[in-house]
C-alpha atoms as a PDB file:
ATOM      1  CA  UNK A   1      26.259 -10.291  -9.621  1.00  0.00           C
ATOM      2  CA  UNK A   2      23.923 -13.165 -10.395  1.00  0.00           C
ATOM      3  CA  UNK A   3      20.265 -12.953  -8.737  1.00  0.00           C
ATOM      4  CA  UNK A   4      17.715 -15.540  -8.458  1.00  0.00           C
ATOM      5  CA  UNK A   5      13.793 -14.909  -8.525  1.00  0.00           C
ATOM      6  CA  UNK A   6      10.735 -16.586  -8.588  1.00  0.00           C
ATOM      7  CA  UNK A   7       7.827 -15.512 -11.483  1.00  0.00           C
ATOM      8  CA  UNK A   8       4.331 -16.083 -10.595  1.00  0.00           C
ATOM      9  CA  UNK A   9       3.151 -16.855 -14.105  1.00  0.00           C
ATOM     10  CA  UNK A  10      -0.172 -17.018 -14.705  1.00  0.00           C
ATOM     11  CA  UNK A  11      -2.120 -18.218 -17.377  1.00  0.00           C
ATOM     12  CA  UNK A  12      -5.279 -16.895 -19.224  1.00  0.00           C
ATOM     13  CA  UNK A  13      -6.751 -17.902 -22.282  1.00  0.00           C
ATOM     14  CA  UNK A  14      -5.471 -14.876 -23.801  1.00  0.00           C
ATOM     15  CA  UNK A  15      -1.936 -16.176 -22.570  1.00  0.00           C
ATOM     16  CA  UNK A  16       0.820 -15.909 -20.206  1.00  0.00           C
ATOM     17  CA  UNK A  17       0.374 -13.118 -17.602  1.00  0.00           C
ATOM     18  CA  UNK A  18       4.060 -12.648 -15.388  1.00  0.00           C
ATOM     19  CA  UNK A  19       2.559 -11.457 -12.574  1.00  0.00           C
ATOM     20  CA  UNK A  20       4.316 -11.542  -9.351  1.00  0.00           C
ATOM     21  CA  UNK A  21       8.491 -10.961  -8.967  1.00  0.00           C
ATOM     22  CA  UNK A  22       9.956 -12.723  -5.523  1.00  0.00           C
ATOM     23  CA  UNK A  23      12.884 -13.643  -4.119  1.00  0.00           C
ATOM     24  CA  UNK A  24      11.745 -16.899  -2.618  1.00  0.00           C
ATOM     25  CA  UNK A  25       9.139 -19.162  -4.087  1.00  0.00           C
ATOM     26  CA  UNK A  26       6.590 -19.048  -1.210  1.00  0.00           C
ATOM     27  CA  UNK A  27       6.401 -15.371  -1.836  1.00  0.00           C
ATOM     28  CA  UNK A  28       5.501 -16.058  -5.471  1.00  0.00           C
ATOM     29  CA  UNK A  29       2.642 -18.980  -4.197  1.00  0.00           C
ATOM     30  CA  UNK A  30       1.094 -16.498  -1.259  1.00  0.00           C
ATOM     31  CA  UNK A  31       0.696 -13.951  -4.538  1.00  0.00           C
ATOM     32  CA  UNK A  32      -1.354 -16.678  -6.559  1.00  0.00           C
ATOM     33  CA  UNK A  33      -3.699 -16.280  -3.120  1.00  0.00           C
ATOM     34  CA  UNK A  34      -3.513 -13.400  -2.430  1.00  0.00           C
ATOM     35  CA  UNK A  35      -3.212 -10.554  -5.438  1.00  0.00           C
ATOM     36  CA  UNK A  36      -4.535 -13.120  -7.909  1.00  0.00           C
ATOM     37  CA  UNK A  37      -7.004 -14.734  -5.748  1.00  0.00           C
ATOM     38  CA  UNK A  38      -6.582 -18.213  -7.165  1.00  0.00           C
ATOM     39  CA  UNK A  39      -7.119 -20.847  -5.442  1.00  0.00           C
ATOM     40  CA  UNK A  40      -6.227 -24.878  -6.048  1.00  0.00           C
ATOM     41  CA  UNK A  41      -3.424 -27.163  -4.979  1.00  0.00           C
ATOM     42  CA  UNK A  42       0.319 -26.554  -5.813  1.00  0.00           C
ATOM     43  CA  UNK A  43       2.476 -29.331  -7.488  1.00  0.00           C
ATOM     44  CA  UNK A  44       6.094 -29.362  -7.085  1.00  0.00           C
ATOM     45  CA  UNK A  45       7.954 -29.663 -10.259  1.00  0.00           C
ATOM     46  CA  UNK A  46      11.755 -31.544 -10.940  1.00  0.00           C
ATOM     47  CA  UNK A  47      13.530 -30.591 -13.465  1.00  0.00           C
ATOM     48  CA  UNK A  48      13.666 -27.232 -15.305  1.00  0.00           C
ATOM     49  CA  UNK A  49      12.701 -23.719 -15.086  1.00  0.00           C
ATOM     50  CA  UNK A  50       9.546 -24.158 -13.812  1.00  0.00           C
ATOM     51  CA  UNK A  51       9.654 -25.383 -10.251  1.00  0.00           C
ATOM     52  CA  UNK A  52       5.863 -25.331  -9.219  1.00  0.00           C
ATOM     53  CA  UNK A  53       2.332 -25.496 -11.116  1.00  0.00           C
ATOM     54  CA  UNK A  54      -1.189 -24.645  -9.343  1.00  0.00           C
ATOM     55  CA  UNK A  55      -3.849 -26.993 -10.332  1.00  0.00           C
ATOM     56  CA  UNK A  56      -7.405 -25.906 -10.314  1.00  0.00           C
ATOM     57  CA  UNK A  57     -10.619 -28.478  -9.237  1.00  0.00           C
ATOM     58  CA  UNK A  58     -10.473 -29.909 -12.832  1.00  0.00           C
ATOM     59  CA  UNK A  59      -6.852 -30.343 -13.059  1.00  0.00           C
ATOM     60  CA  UNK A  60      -6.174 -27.863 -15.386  1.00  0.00           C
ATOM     61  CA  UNK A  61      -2.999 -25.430 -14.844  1.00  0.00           C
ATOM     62  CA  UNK A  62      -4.021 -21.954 -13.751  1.00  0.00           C
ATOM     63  CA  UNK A  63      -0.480 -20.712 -12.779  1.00  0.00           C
ATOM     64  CA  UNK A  64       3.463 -21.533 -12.274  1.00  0.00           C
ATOM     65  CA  UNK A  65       6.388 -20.489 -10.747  1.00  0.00           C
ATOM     66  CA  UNK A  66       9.323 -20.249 -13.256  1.00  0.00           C
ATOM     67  CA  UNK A  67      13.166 -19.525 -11.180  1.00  0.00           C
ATOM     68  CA  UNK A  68      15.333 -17.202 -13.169  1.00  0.00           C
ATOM     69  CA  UNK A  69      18.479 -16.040 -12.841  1.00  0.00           C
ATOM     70  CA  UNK A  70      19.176 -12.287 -13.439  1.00  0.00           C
ATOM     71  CA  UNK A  71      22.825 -11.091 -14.104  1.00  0.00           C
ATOM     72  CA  UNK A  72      23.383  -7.449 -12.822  1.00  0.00           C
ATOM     73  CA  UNK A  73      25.936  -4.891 -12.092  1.00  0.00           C
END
């Protein structure tokens, strides 16, 4: 059975935290907010694995959401 999820990635200087596991990609953006208390404004992405970014004030990229597919069974 295939499975798709959304990762809250988010990025440090020390590098790529995967932080937040969700089955729909609001879920993964309310996480940002609320467990990682970041705040800025969310860019939708085409194309790719990575289907959202959150920019911060000086336009720098403080976190993604990246949708996977997980084979189980």
């Amino acid at each position: 059975m295939v499975q798709t999820v959304y990762v809250l990635e988010i990025l440090r200087a020390t590098g790529t935290v995967r932080g937040h596991f969700a089955q729909t990609q609001g879920a993964a953006r309310r996480a940002a907010a609320g467990k990682y208390h970041l705040t800025g404004r969310w860019e939708d992405v085409q194309g790719g694995p990575v289907v959202a970014q959150l920019l911060g004030e000086n336009g720098e990229e403080l976190a993604r959401v990246v949708r996977e597919r997980l084979e189980y069974g």
